[in-house]
C-alpha atoms as a PDB file:
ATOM      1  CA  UNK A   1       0.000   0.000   0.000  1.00  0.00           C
ATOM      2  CA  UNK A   2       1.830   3.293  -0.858  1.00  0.00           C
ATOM      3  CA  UNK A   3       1.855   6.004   1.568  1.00  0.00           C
ATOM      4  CA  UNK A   4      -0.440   8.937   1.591  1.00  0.00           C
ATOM      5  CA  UNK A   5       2.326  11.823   0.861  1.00  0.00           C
ATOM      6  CA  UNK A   6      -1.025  14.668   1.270  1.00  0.00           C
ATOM      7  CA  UNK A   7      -1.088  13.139   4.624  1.00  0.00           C
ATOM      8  CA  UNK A   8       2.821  13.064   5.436  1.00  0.00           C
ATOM      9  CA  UNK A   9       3.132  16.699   4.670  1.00  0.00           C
ATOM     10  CA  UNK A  10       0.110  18.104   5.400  1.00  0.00           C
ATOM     11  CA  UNK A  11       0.497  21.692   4.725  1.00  0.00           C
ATOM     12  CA  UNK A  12      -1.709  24.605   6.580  1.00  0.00           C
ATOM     13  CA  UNK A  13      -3.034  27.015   3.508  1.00  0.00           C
ATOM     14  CA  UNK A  14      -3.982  29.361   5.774  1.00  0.00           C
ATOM     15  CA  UNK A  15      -0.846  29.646   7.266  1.00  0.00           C
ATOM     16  CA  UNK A  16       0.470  30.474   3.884  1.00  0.00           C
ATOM     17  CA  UNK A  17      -1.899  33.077   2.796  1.00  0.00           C
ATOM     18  CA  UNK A  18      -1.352  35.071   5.521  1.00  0.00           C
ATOM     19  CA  UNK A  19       2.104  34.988   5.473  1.00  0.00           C
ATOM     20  CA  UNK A  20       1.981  36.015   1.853  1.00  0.00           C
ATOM     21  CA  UNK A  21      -0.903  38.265   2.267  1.00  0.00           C
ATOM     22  CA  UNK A  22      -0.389  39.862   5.962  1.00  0.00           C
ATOM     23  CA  UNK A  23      -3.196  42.529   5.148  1.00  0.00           C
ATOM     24  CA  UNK A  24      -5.678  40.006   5.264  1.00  0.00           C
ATOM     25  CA  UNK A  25      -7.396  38.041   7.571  1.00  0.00           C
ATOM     26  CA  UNK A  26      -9.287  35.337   5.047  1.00  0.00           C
ATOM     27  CA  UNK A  27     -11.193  33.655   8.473  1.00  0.00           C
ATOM     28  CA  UNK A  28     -12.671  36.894   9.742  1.00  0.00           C
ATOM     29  CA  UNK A  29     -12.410  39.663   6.614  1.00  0.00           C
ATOM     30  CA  UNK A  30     -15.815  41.233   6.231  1.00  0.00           C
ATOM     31  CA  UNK A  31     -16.498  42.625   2.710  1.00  0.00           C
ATOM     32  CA  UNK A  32     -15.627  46.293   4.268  1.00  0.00           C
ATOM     33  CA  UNK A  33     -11.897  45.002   5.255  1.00  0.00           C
ATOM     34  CA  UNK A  34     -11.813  43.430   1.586  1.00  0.00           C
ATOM     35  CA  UNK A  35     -12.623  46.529   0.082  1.00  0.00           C
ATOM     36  CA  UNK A  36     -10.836  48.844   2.348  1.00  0.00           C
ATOM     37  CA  UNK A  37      -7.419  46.580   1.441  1.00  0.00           C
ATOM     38  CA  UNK A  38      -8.372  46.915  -2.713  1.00  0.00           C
ATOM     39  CA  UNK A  39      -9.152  50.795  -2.652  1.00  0.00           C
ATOM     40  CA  UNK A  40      -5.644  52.326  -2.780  1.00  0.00           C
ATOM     41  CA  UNK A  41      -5.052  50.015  -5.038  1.00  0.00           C
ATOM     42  CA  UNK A  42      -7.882  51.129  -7.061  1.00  0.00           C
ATOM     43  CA  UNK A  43      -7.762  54.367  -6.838  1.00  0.00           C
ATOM     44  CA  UNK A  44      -3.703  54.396  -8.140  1.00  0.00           C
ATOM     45  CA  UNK A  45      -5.134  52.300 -11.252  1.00  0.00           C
ATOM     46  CA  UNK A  46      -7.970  54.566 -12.045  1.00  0.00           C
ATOM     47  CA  UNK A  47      -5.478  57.473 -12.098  1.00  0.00           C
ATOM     48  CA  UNK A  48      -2.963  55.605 -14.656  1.00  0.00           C
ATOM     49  CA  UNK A  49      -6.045  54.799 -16.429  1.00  0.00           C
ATOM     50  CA  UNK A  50      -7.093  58.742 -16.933  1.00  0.00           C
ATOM     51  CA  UNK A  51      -3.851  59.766 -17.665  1.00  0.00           C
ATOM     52  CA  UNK A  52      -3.050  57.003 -20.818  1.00  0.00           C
ATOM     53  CA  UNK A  53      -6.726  58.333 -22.012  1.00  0.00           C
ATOM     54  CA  UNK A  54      -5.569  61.923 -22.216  1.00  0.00           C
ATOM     55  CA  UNK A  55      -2.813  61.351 -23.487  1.00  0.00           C
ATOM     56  CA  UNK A  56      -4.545  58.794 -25.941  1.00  0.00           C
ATOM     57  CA  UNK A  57      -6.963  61.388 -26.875  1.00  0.00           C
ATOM     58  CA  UNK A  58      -3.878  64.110 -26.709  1.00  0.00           C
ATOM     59  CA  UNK A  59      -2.227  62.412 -29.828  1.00  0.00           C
ATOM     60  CA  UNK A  60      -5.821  61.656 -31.266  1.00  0.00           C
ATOM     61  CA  UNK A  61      -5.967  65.637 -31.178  1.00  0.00           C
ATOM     62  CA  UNK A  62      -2.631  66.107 -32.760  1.00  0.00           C
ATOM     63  CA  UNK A  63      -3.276  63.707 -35.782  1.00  0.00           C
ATOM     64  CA  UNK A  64      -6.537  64.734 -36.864  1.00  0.00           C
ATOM     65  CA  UNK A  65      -5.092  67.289 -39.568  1.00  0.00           C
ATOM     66  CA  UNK A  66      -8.226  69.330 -39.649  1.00  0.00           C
ATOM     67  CA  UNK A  67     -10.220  66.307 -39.726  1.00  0.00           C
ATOM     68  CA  UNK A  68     -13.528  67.464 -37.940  1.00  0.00           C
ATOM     69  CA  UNK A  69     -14.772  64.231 -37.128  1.00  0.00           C
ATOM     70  CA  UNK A  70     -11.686  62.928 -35.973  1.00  0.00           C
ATOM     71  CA  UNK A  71     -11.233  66.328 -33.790  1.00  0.00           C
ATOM     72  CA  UNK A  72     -14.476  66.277 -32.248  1.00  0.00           C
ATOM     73  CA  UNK A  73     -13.799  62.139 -31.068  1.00  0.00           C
ATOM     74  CA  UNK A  74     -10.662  62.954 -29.312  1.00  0.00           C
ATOM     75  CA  UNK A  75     -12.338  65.974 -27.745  1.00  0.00           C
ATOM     76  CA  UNK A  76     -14.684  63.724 -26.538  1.00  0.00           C
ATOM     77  CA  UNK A  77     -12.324  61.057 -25.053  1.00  0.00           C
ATOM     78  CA  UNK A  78     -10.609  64.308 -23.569  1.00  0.00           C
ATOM     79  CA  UNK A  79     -13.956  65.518 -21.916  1.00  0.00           C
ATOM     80  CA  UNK A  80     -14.181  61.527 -20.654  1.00  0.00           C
ATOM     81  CA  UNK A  81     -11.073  60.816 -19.586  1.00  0.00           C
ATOM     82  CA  UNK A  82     -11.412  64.609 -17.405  1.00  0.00           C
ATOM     83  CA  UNK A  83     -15.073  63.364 -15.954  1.00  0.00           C
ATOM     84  CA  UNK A  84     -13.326  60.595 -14.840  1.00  0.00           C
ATOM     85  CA  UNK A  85     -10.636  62.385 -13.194  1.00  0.00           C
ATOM     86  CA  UNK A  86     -13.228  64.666 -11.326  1.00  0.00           C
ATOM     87  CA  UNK A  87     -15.193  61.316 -10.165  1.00  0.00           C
ATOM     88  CA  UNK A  88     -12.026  59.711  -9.007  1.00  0.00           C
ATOM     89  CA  UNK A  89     -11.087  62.714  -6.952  1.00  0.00           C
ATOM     90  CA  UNK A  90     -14.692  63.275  -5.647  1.00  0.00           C
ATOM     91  CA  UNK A  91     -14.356  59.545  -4.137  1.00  0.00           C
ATOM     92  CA  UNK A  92     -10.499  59.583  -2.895  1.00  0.00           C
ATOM     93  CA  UNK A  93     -12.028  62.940  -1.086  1.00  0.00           C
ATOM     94  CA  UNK A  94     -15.042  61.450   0.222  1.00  0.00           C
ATOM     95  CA  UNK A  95     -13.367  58.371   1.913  1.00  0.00           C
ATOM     96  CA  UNK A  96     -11.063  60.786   3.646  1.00  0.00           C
ATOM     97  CA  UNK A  97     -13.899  62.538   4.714  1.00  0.00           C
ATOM     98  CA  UNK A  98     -15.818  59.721   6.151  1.00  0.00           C
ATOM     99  CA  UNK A  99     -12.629  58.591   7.185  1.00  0.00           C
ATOM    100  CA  UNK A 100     -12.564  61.544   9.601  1.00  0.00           C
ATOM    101  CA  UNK A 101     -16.467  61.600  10.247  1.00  0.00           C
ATOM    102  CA  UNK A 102     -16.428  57.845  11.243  1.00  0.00           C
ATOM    103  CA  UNK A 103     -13.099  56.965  12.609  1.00  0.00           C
ATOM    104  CA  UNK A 104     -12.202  54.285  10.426  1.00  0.00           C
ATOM    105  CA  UNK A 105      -9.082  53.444   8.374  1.00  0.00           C
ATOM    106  CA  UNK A 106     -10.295  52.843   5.048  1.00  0.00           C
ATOM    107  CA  UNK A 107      -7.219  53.833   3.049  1.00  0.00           C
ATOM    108  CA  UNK A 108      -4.535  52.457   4.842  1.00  0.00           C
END
C-alpha cells in the first residue's frame, strides 16, 4: 500500500496566505476590510487609467489634420477621460472625509 504523501506533509493554507498576504485576515475579513485593502489600489489604477486616455486622446488631437470628425472624437475622449478624473477625486475625497467623520481606516 503506498503512503499517503497529502497526509505526510500536510500543509496549513492558511498559514500560507497570511504569510503572503499579511493585510488580510481570510477567516474573519468582512467585505468592508476586503474593500478597504483593494481601494488604494484602485484608486492608483484609475489614475494611470485617466492619464493614458488623455494622453490617448492628446495624440488623437494632434493627428486629426483638420479632420472634424476625428477632432471632435478625441475631444470627446478628452472631456471623458477629465469626468473621470473629477469622479475619481470626488471619491479619494469622500473616503477621507468619512474617514474623519467615522473613525475608520479605510485607506490604509
Amino acid at each position: 500500500m503506498k503512503p499517503n504523501l497529502l497526509a505526510q506533509n500536510a500543509v496549513d493554507f492558511n498559514t500560507i496566505i497570511n504569510q503572503a498576504l499579511p493585510t488580510f485576515k481570510f477567516k474573519t475579513a468582512t467585505l468592508g476590510e476586503i474593500i478597504s485593502a483593494f481601494l488604494p489600489y484602485i484608486f492608483v489604477l484609475s489614475g494611470l487609467v485617466l492619464f493614458v486616455f488623455l494622453i490617448l486622446g492628446g495624440f488623437e488631437l494632434l493627428l486629426s489634420a483638420g479632420n472634424p470628425e476625428k477632432a471632435k472624437a478625441a475631444q470627446g475622449k478628452i472631456t471623458s477621460a477629465l469626468v473621470g478624473f473629477i469622479i475619481v477625486f470626488v471619491a479619494y475625497w469622500l473616503t477621507q472625509i468619512l474617514e474623519i467623520i467615522f473613525g475608520v481606516a479605510i485607506l490604509k
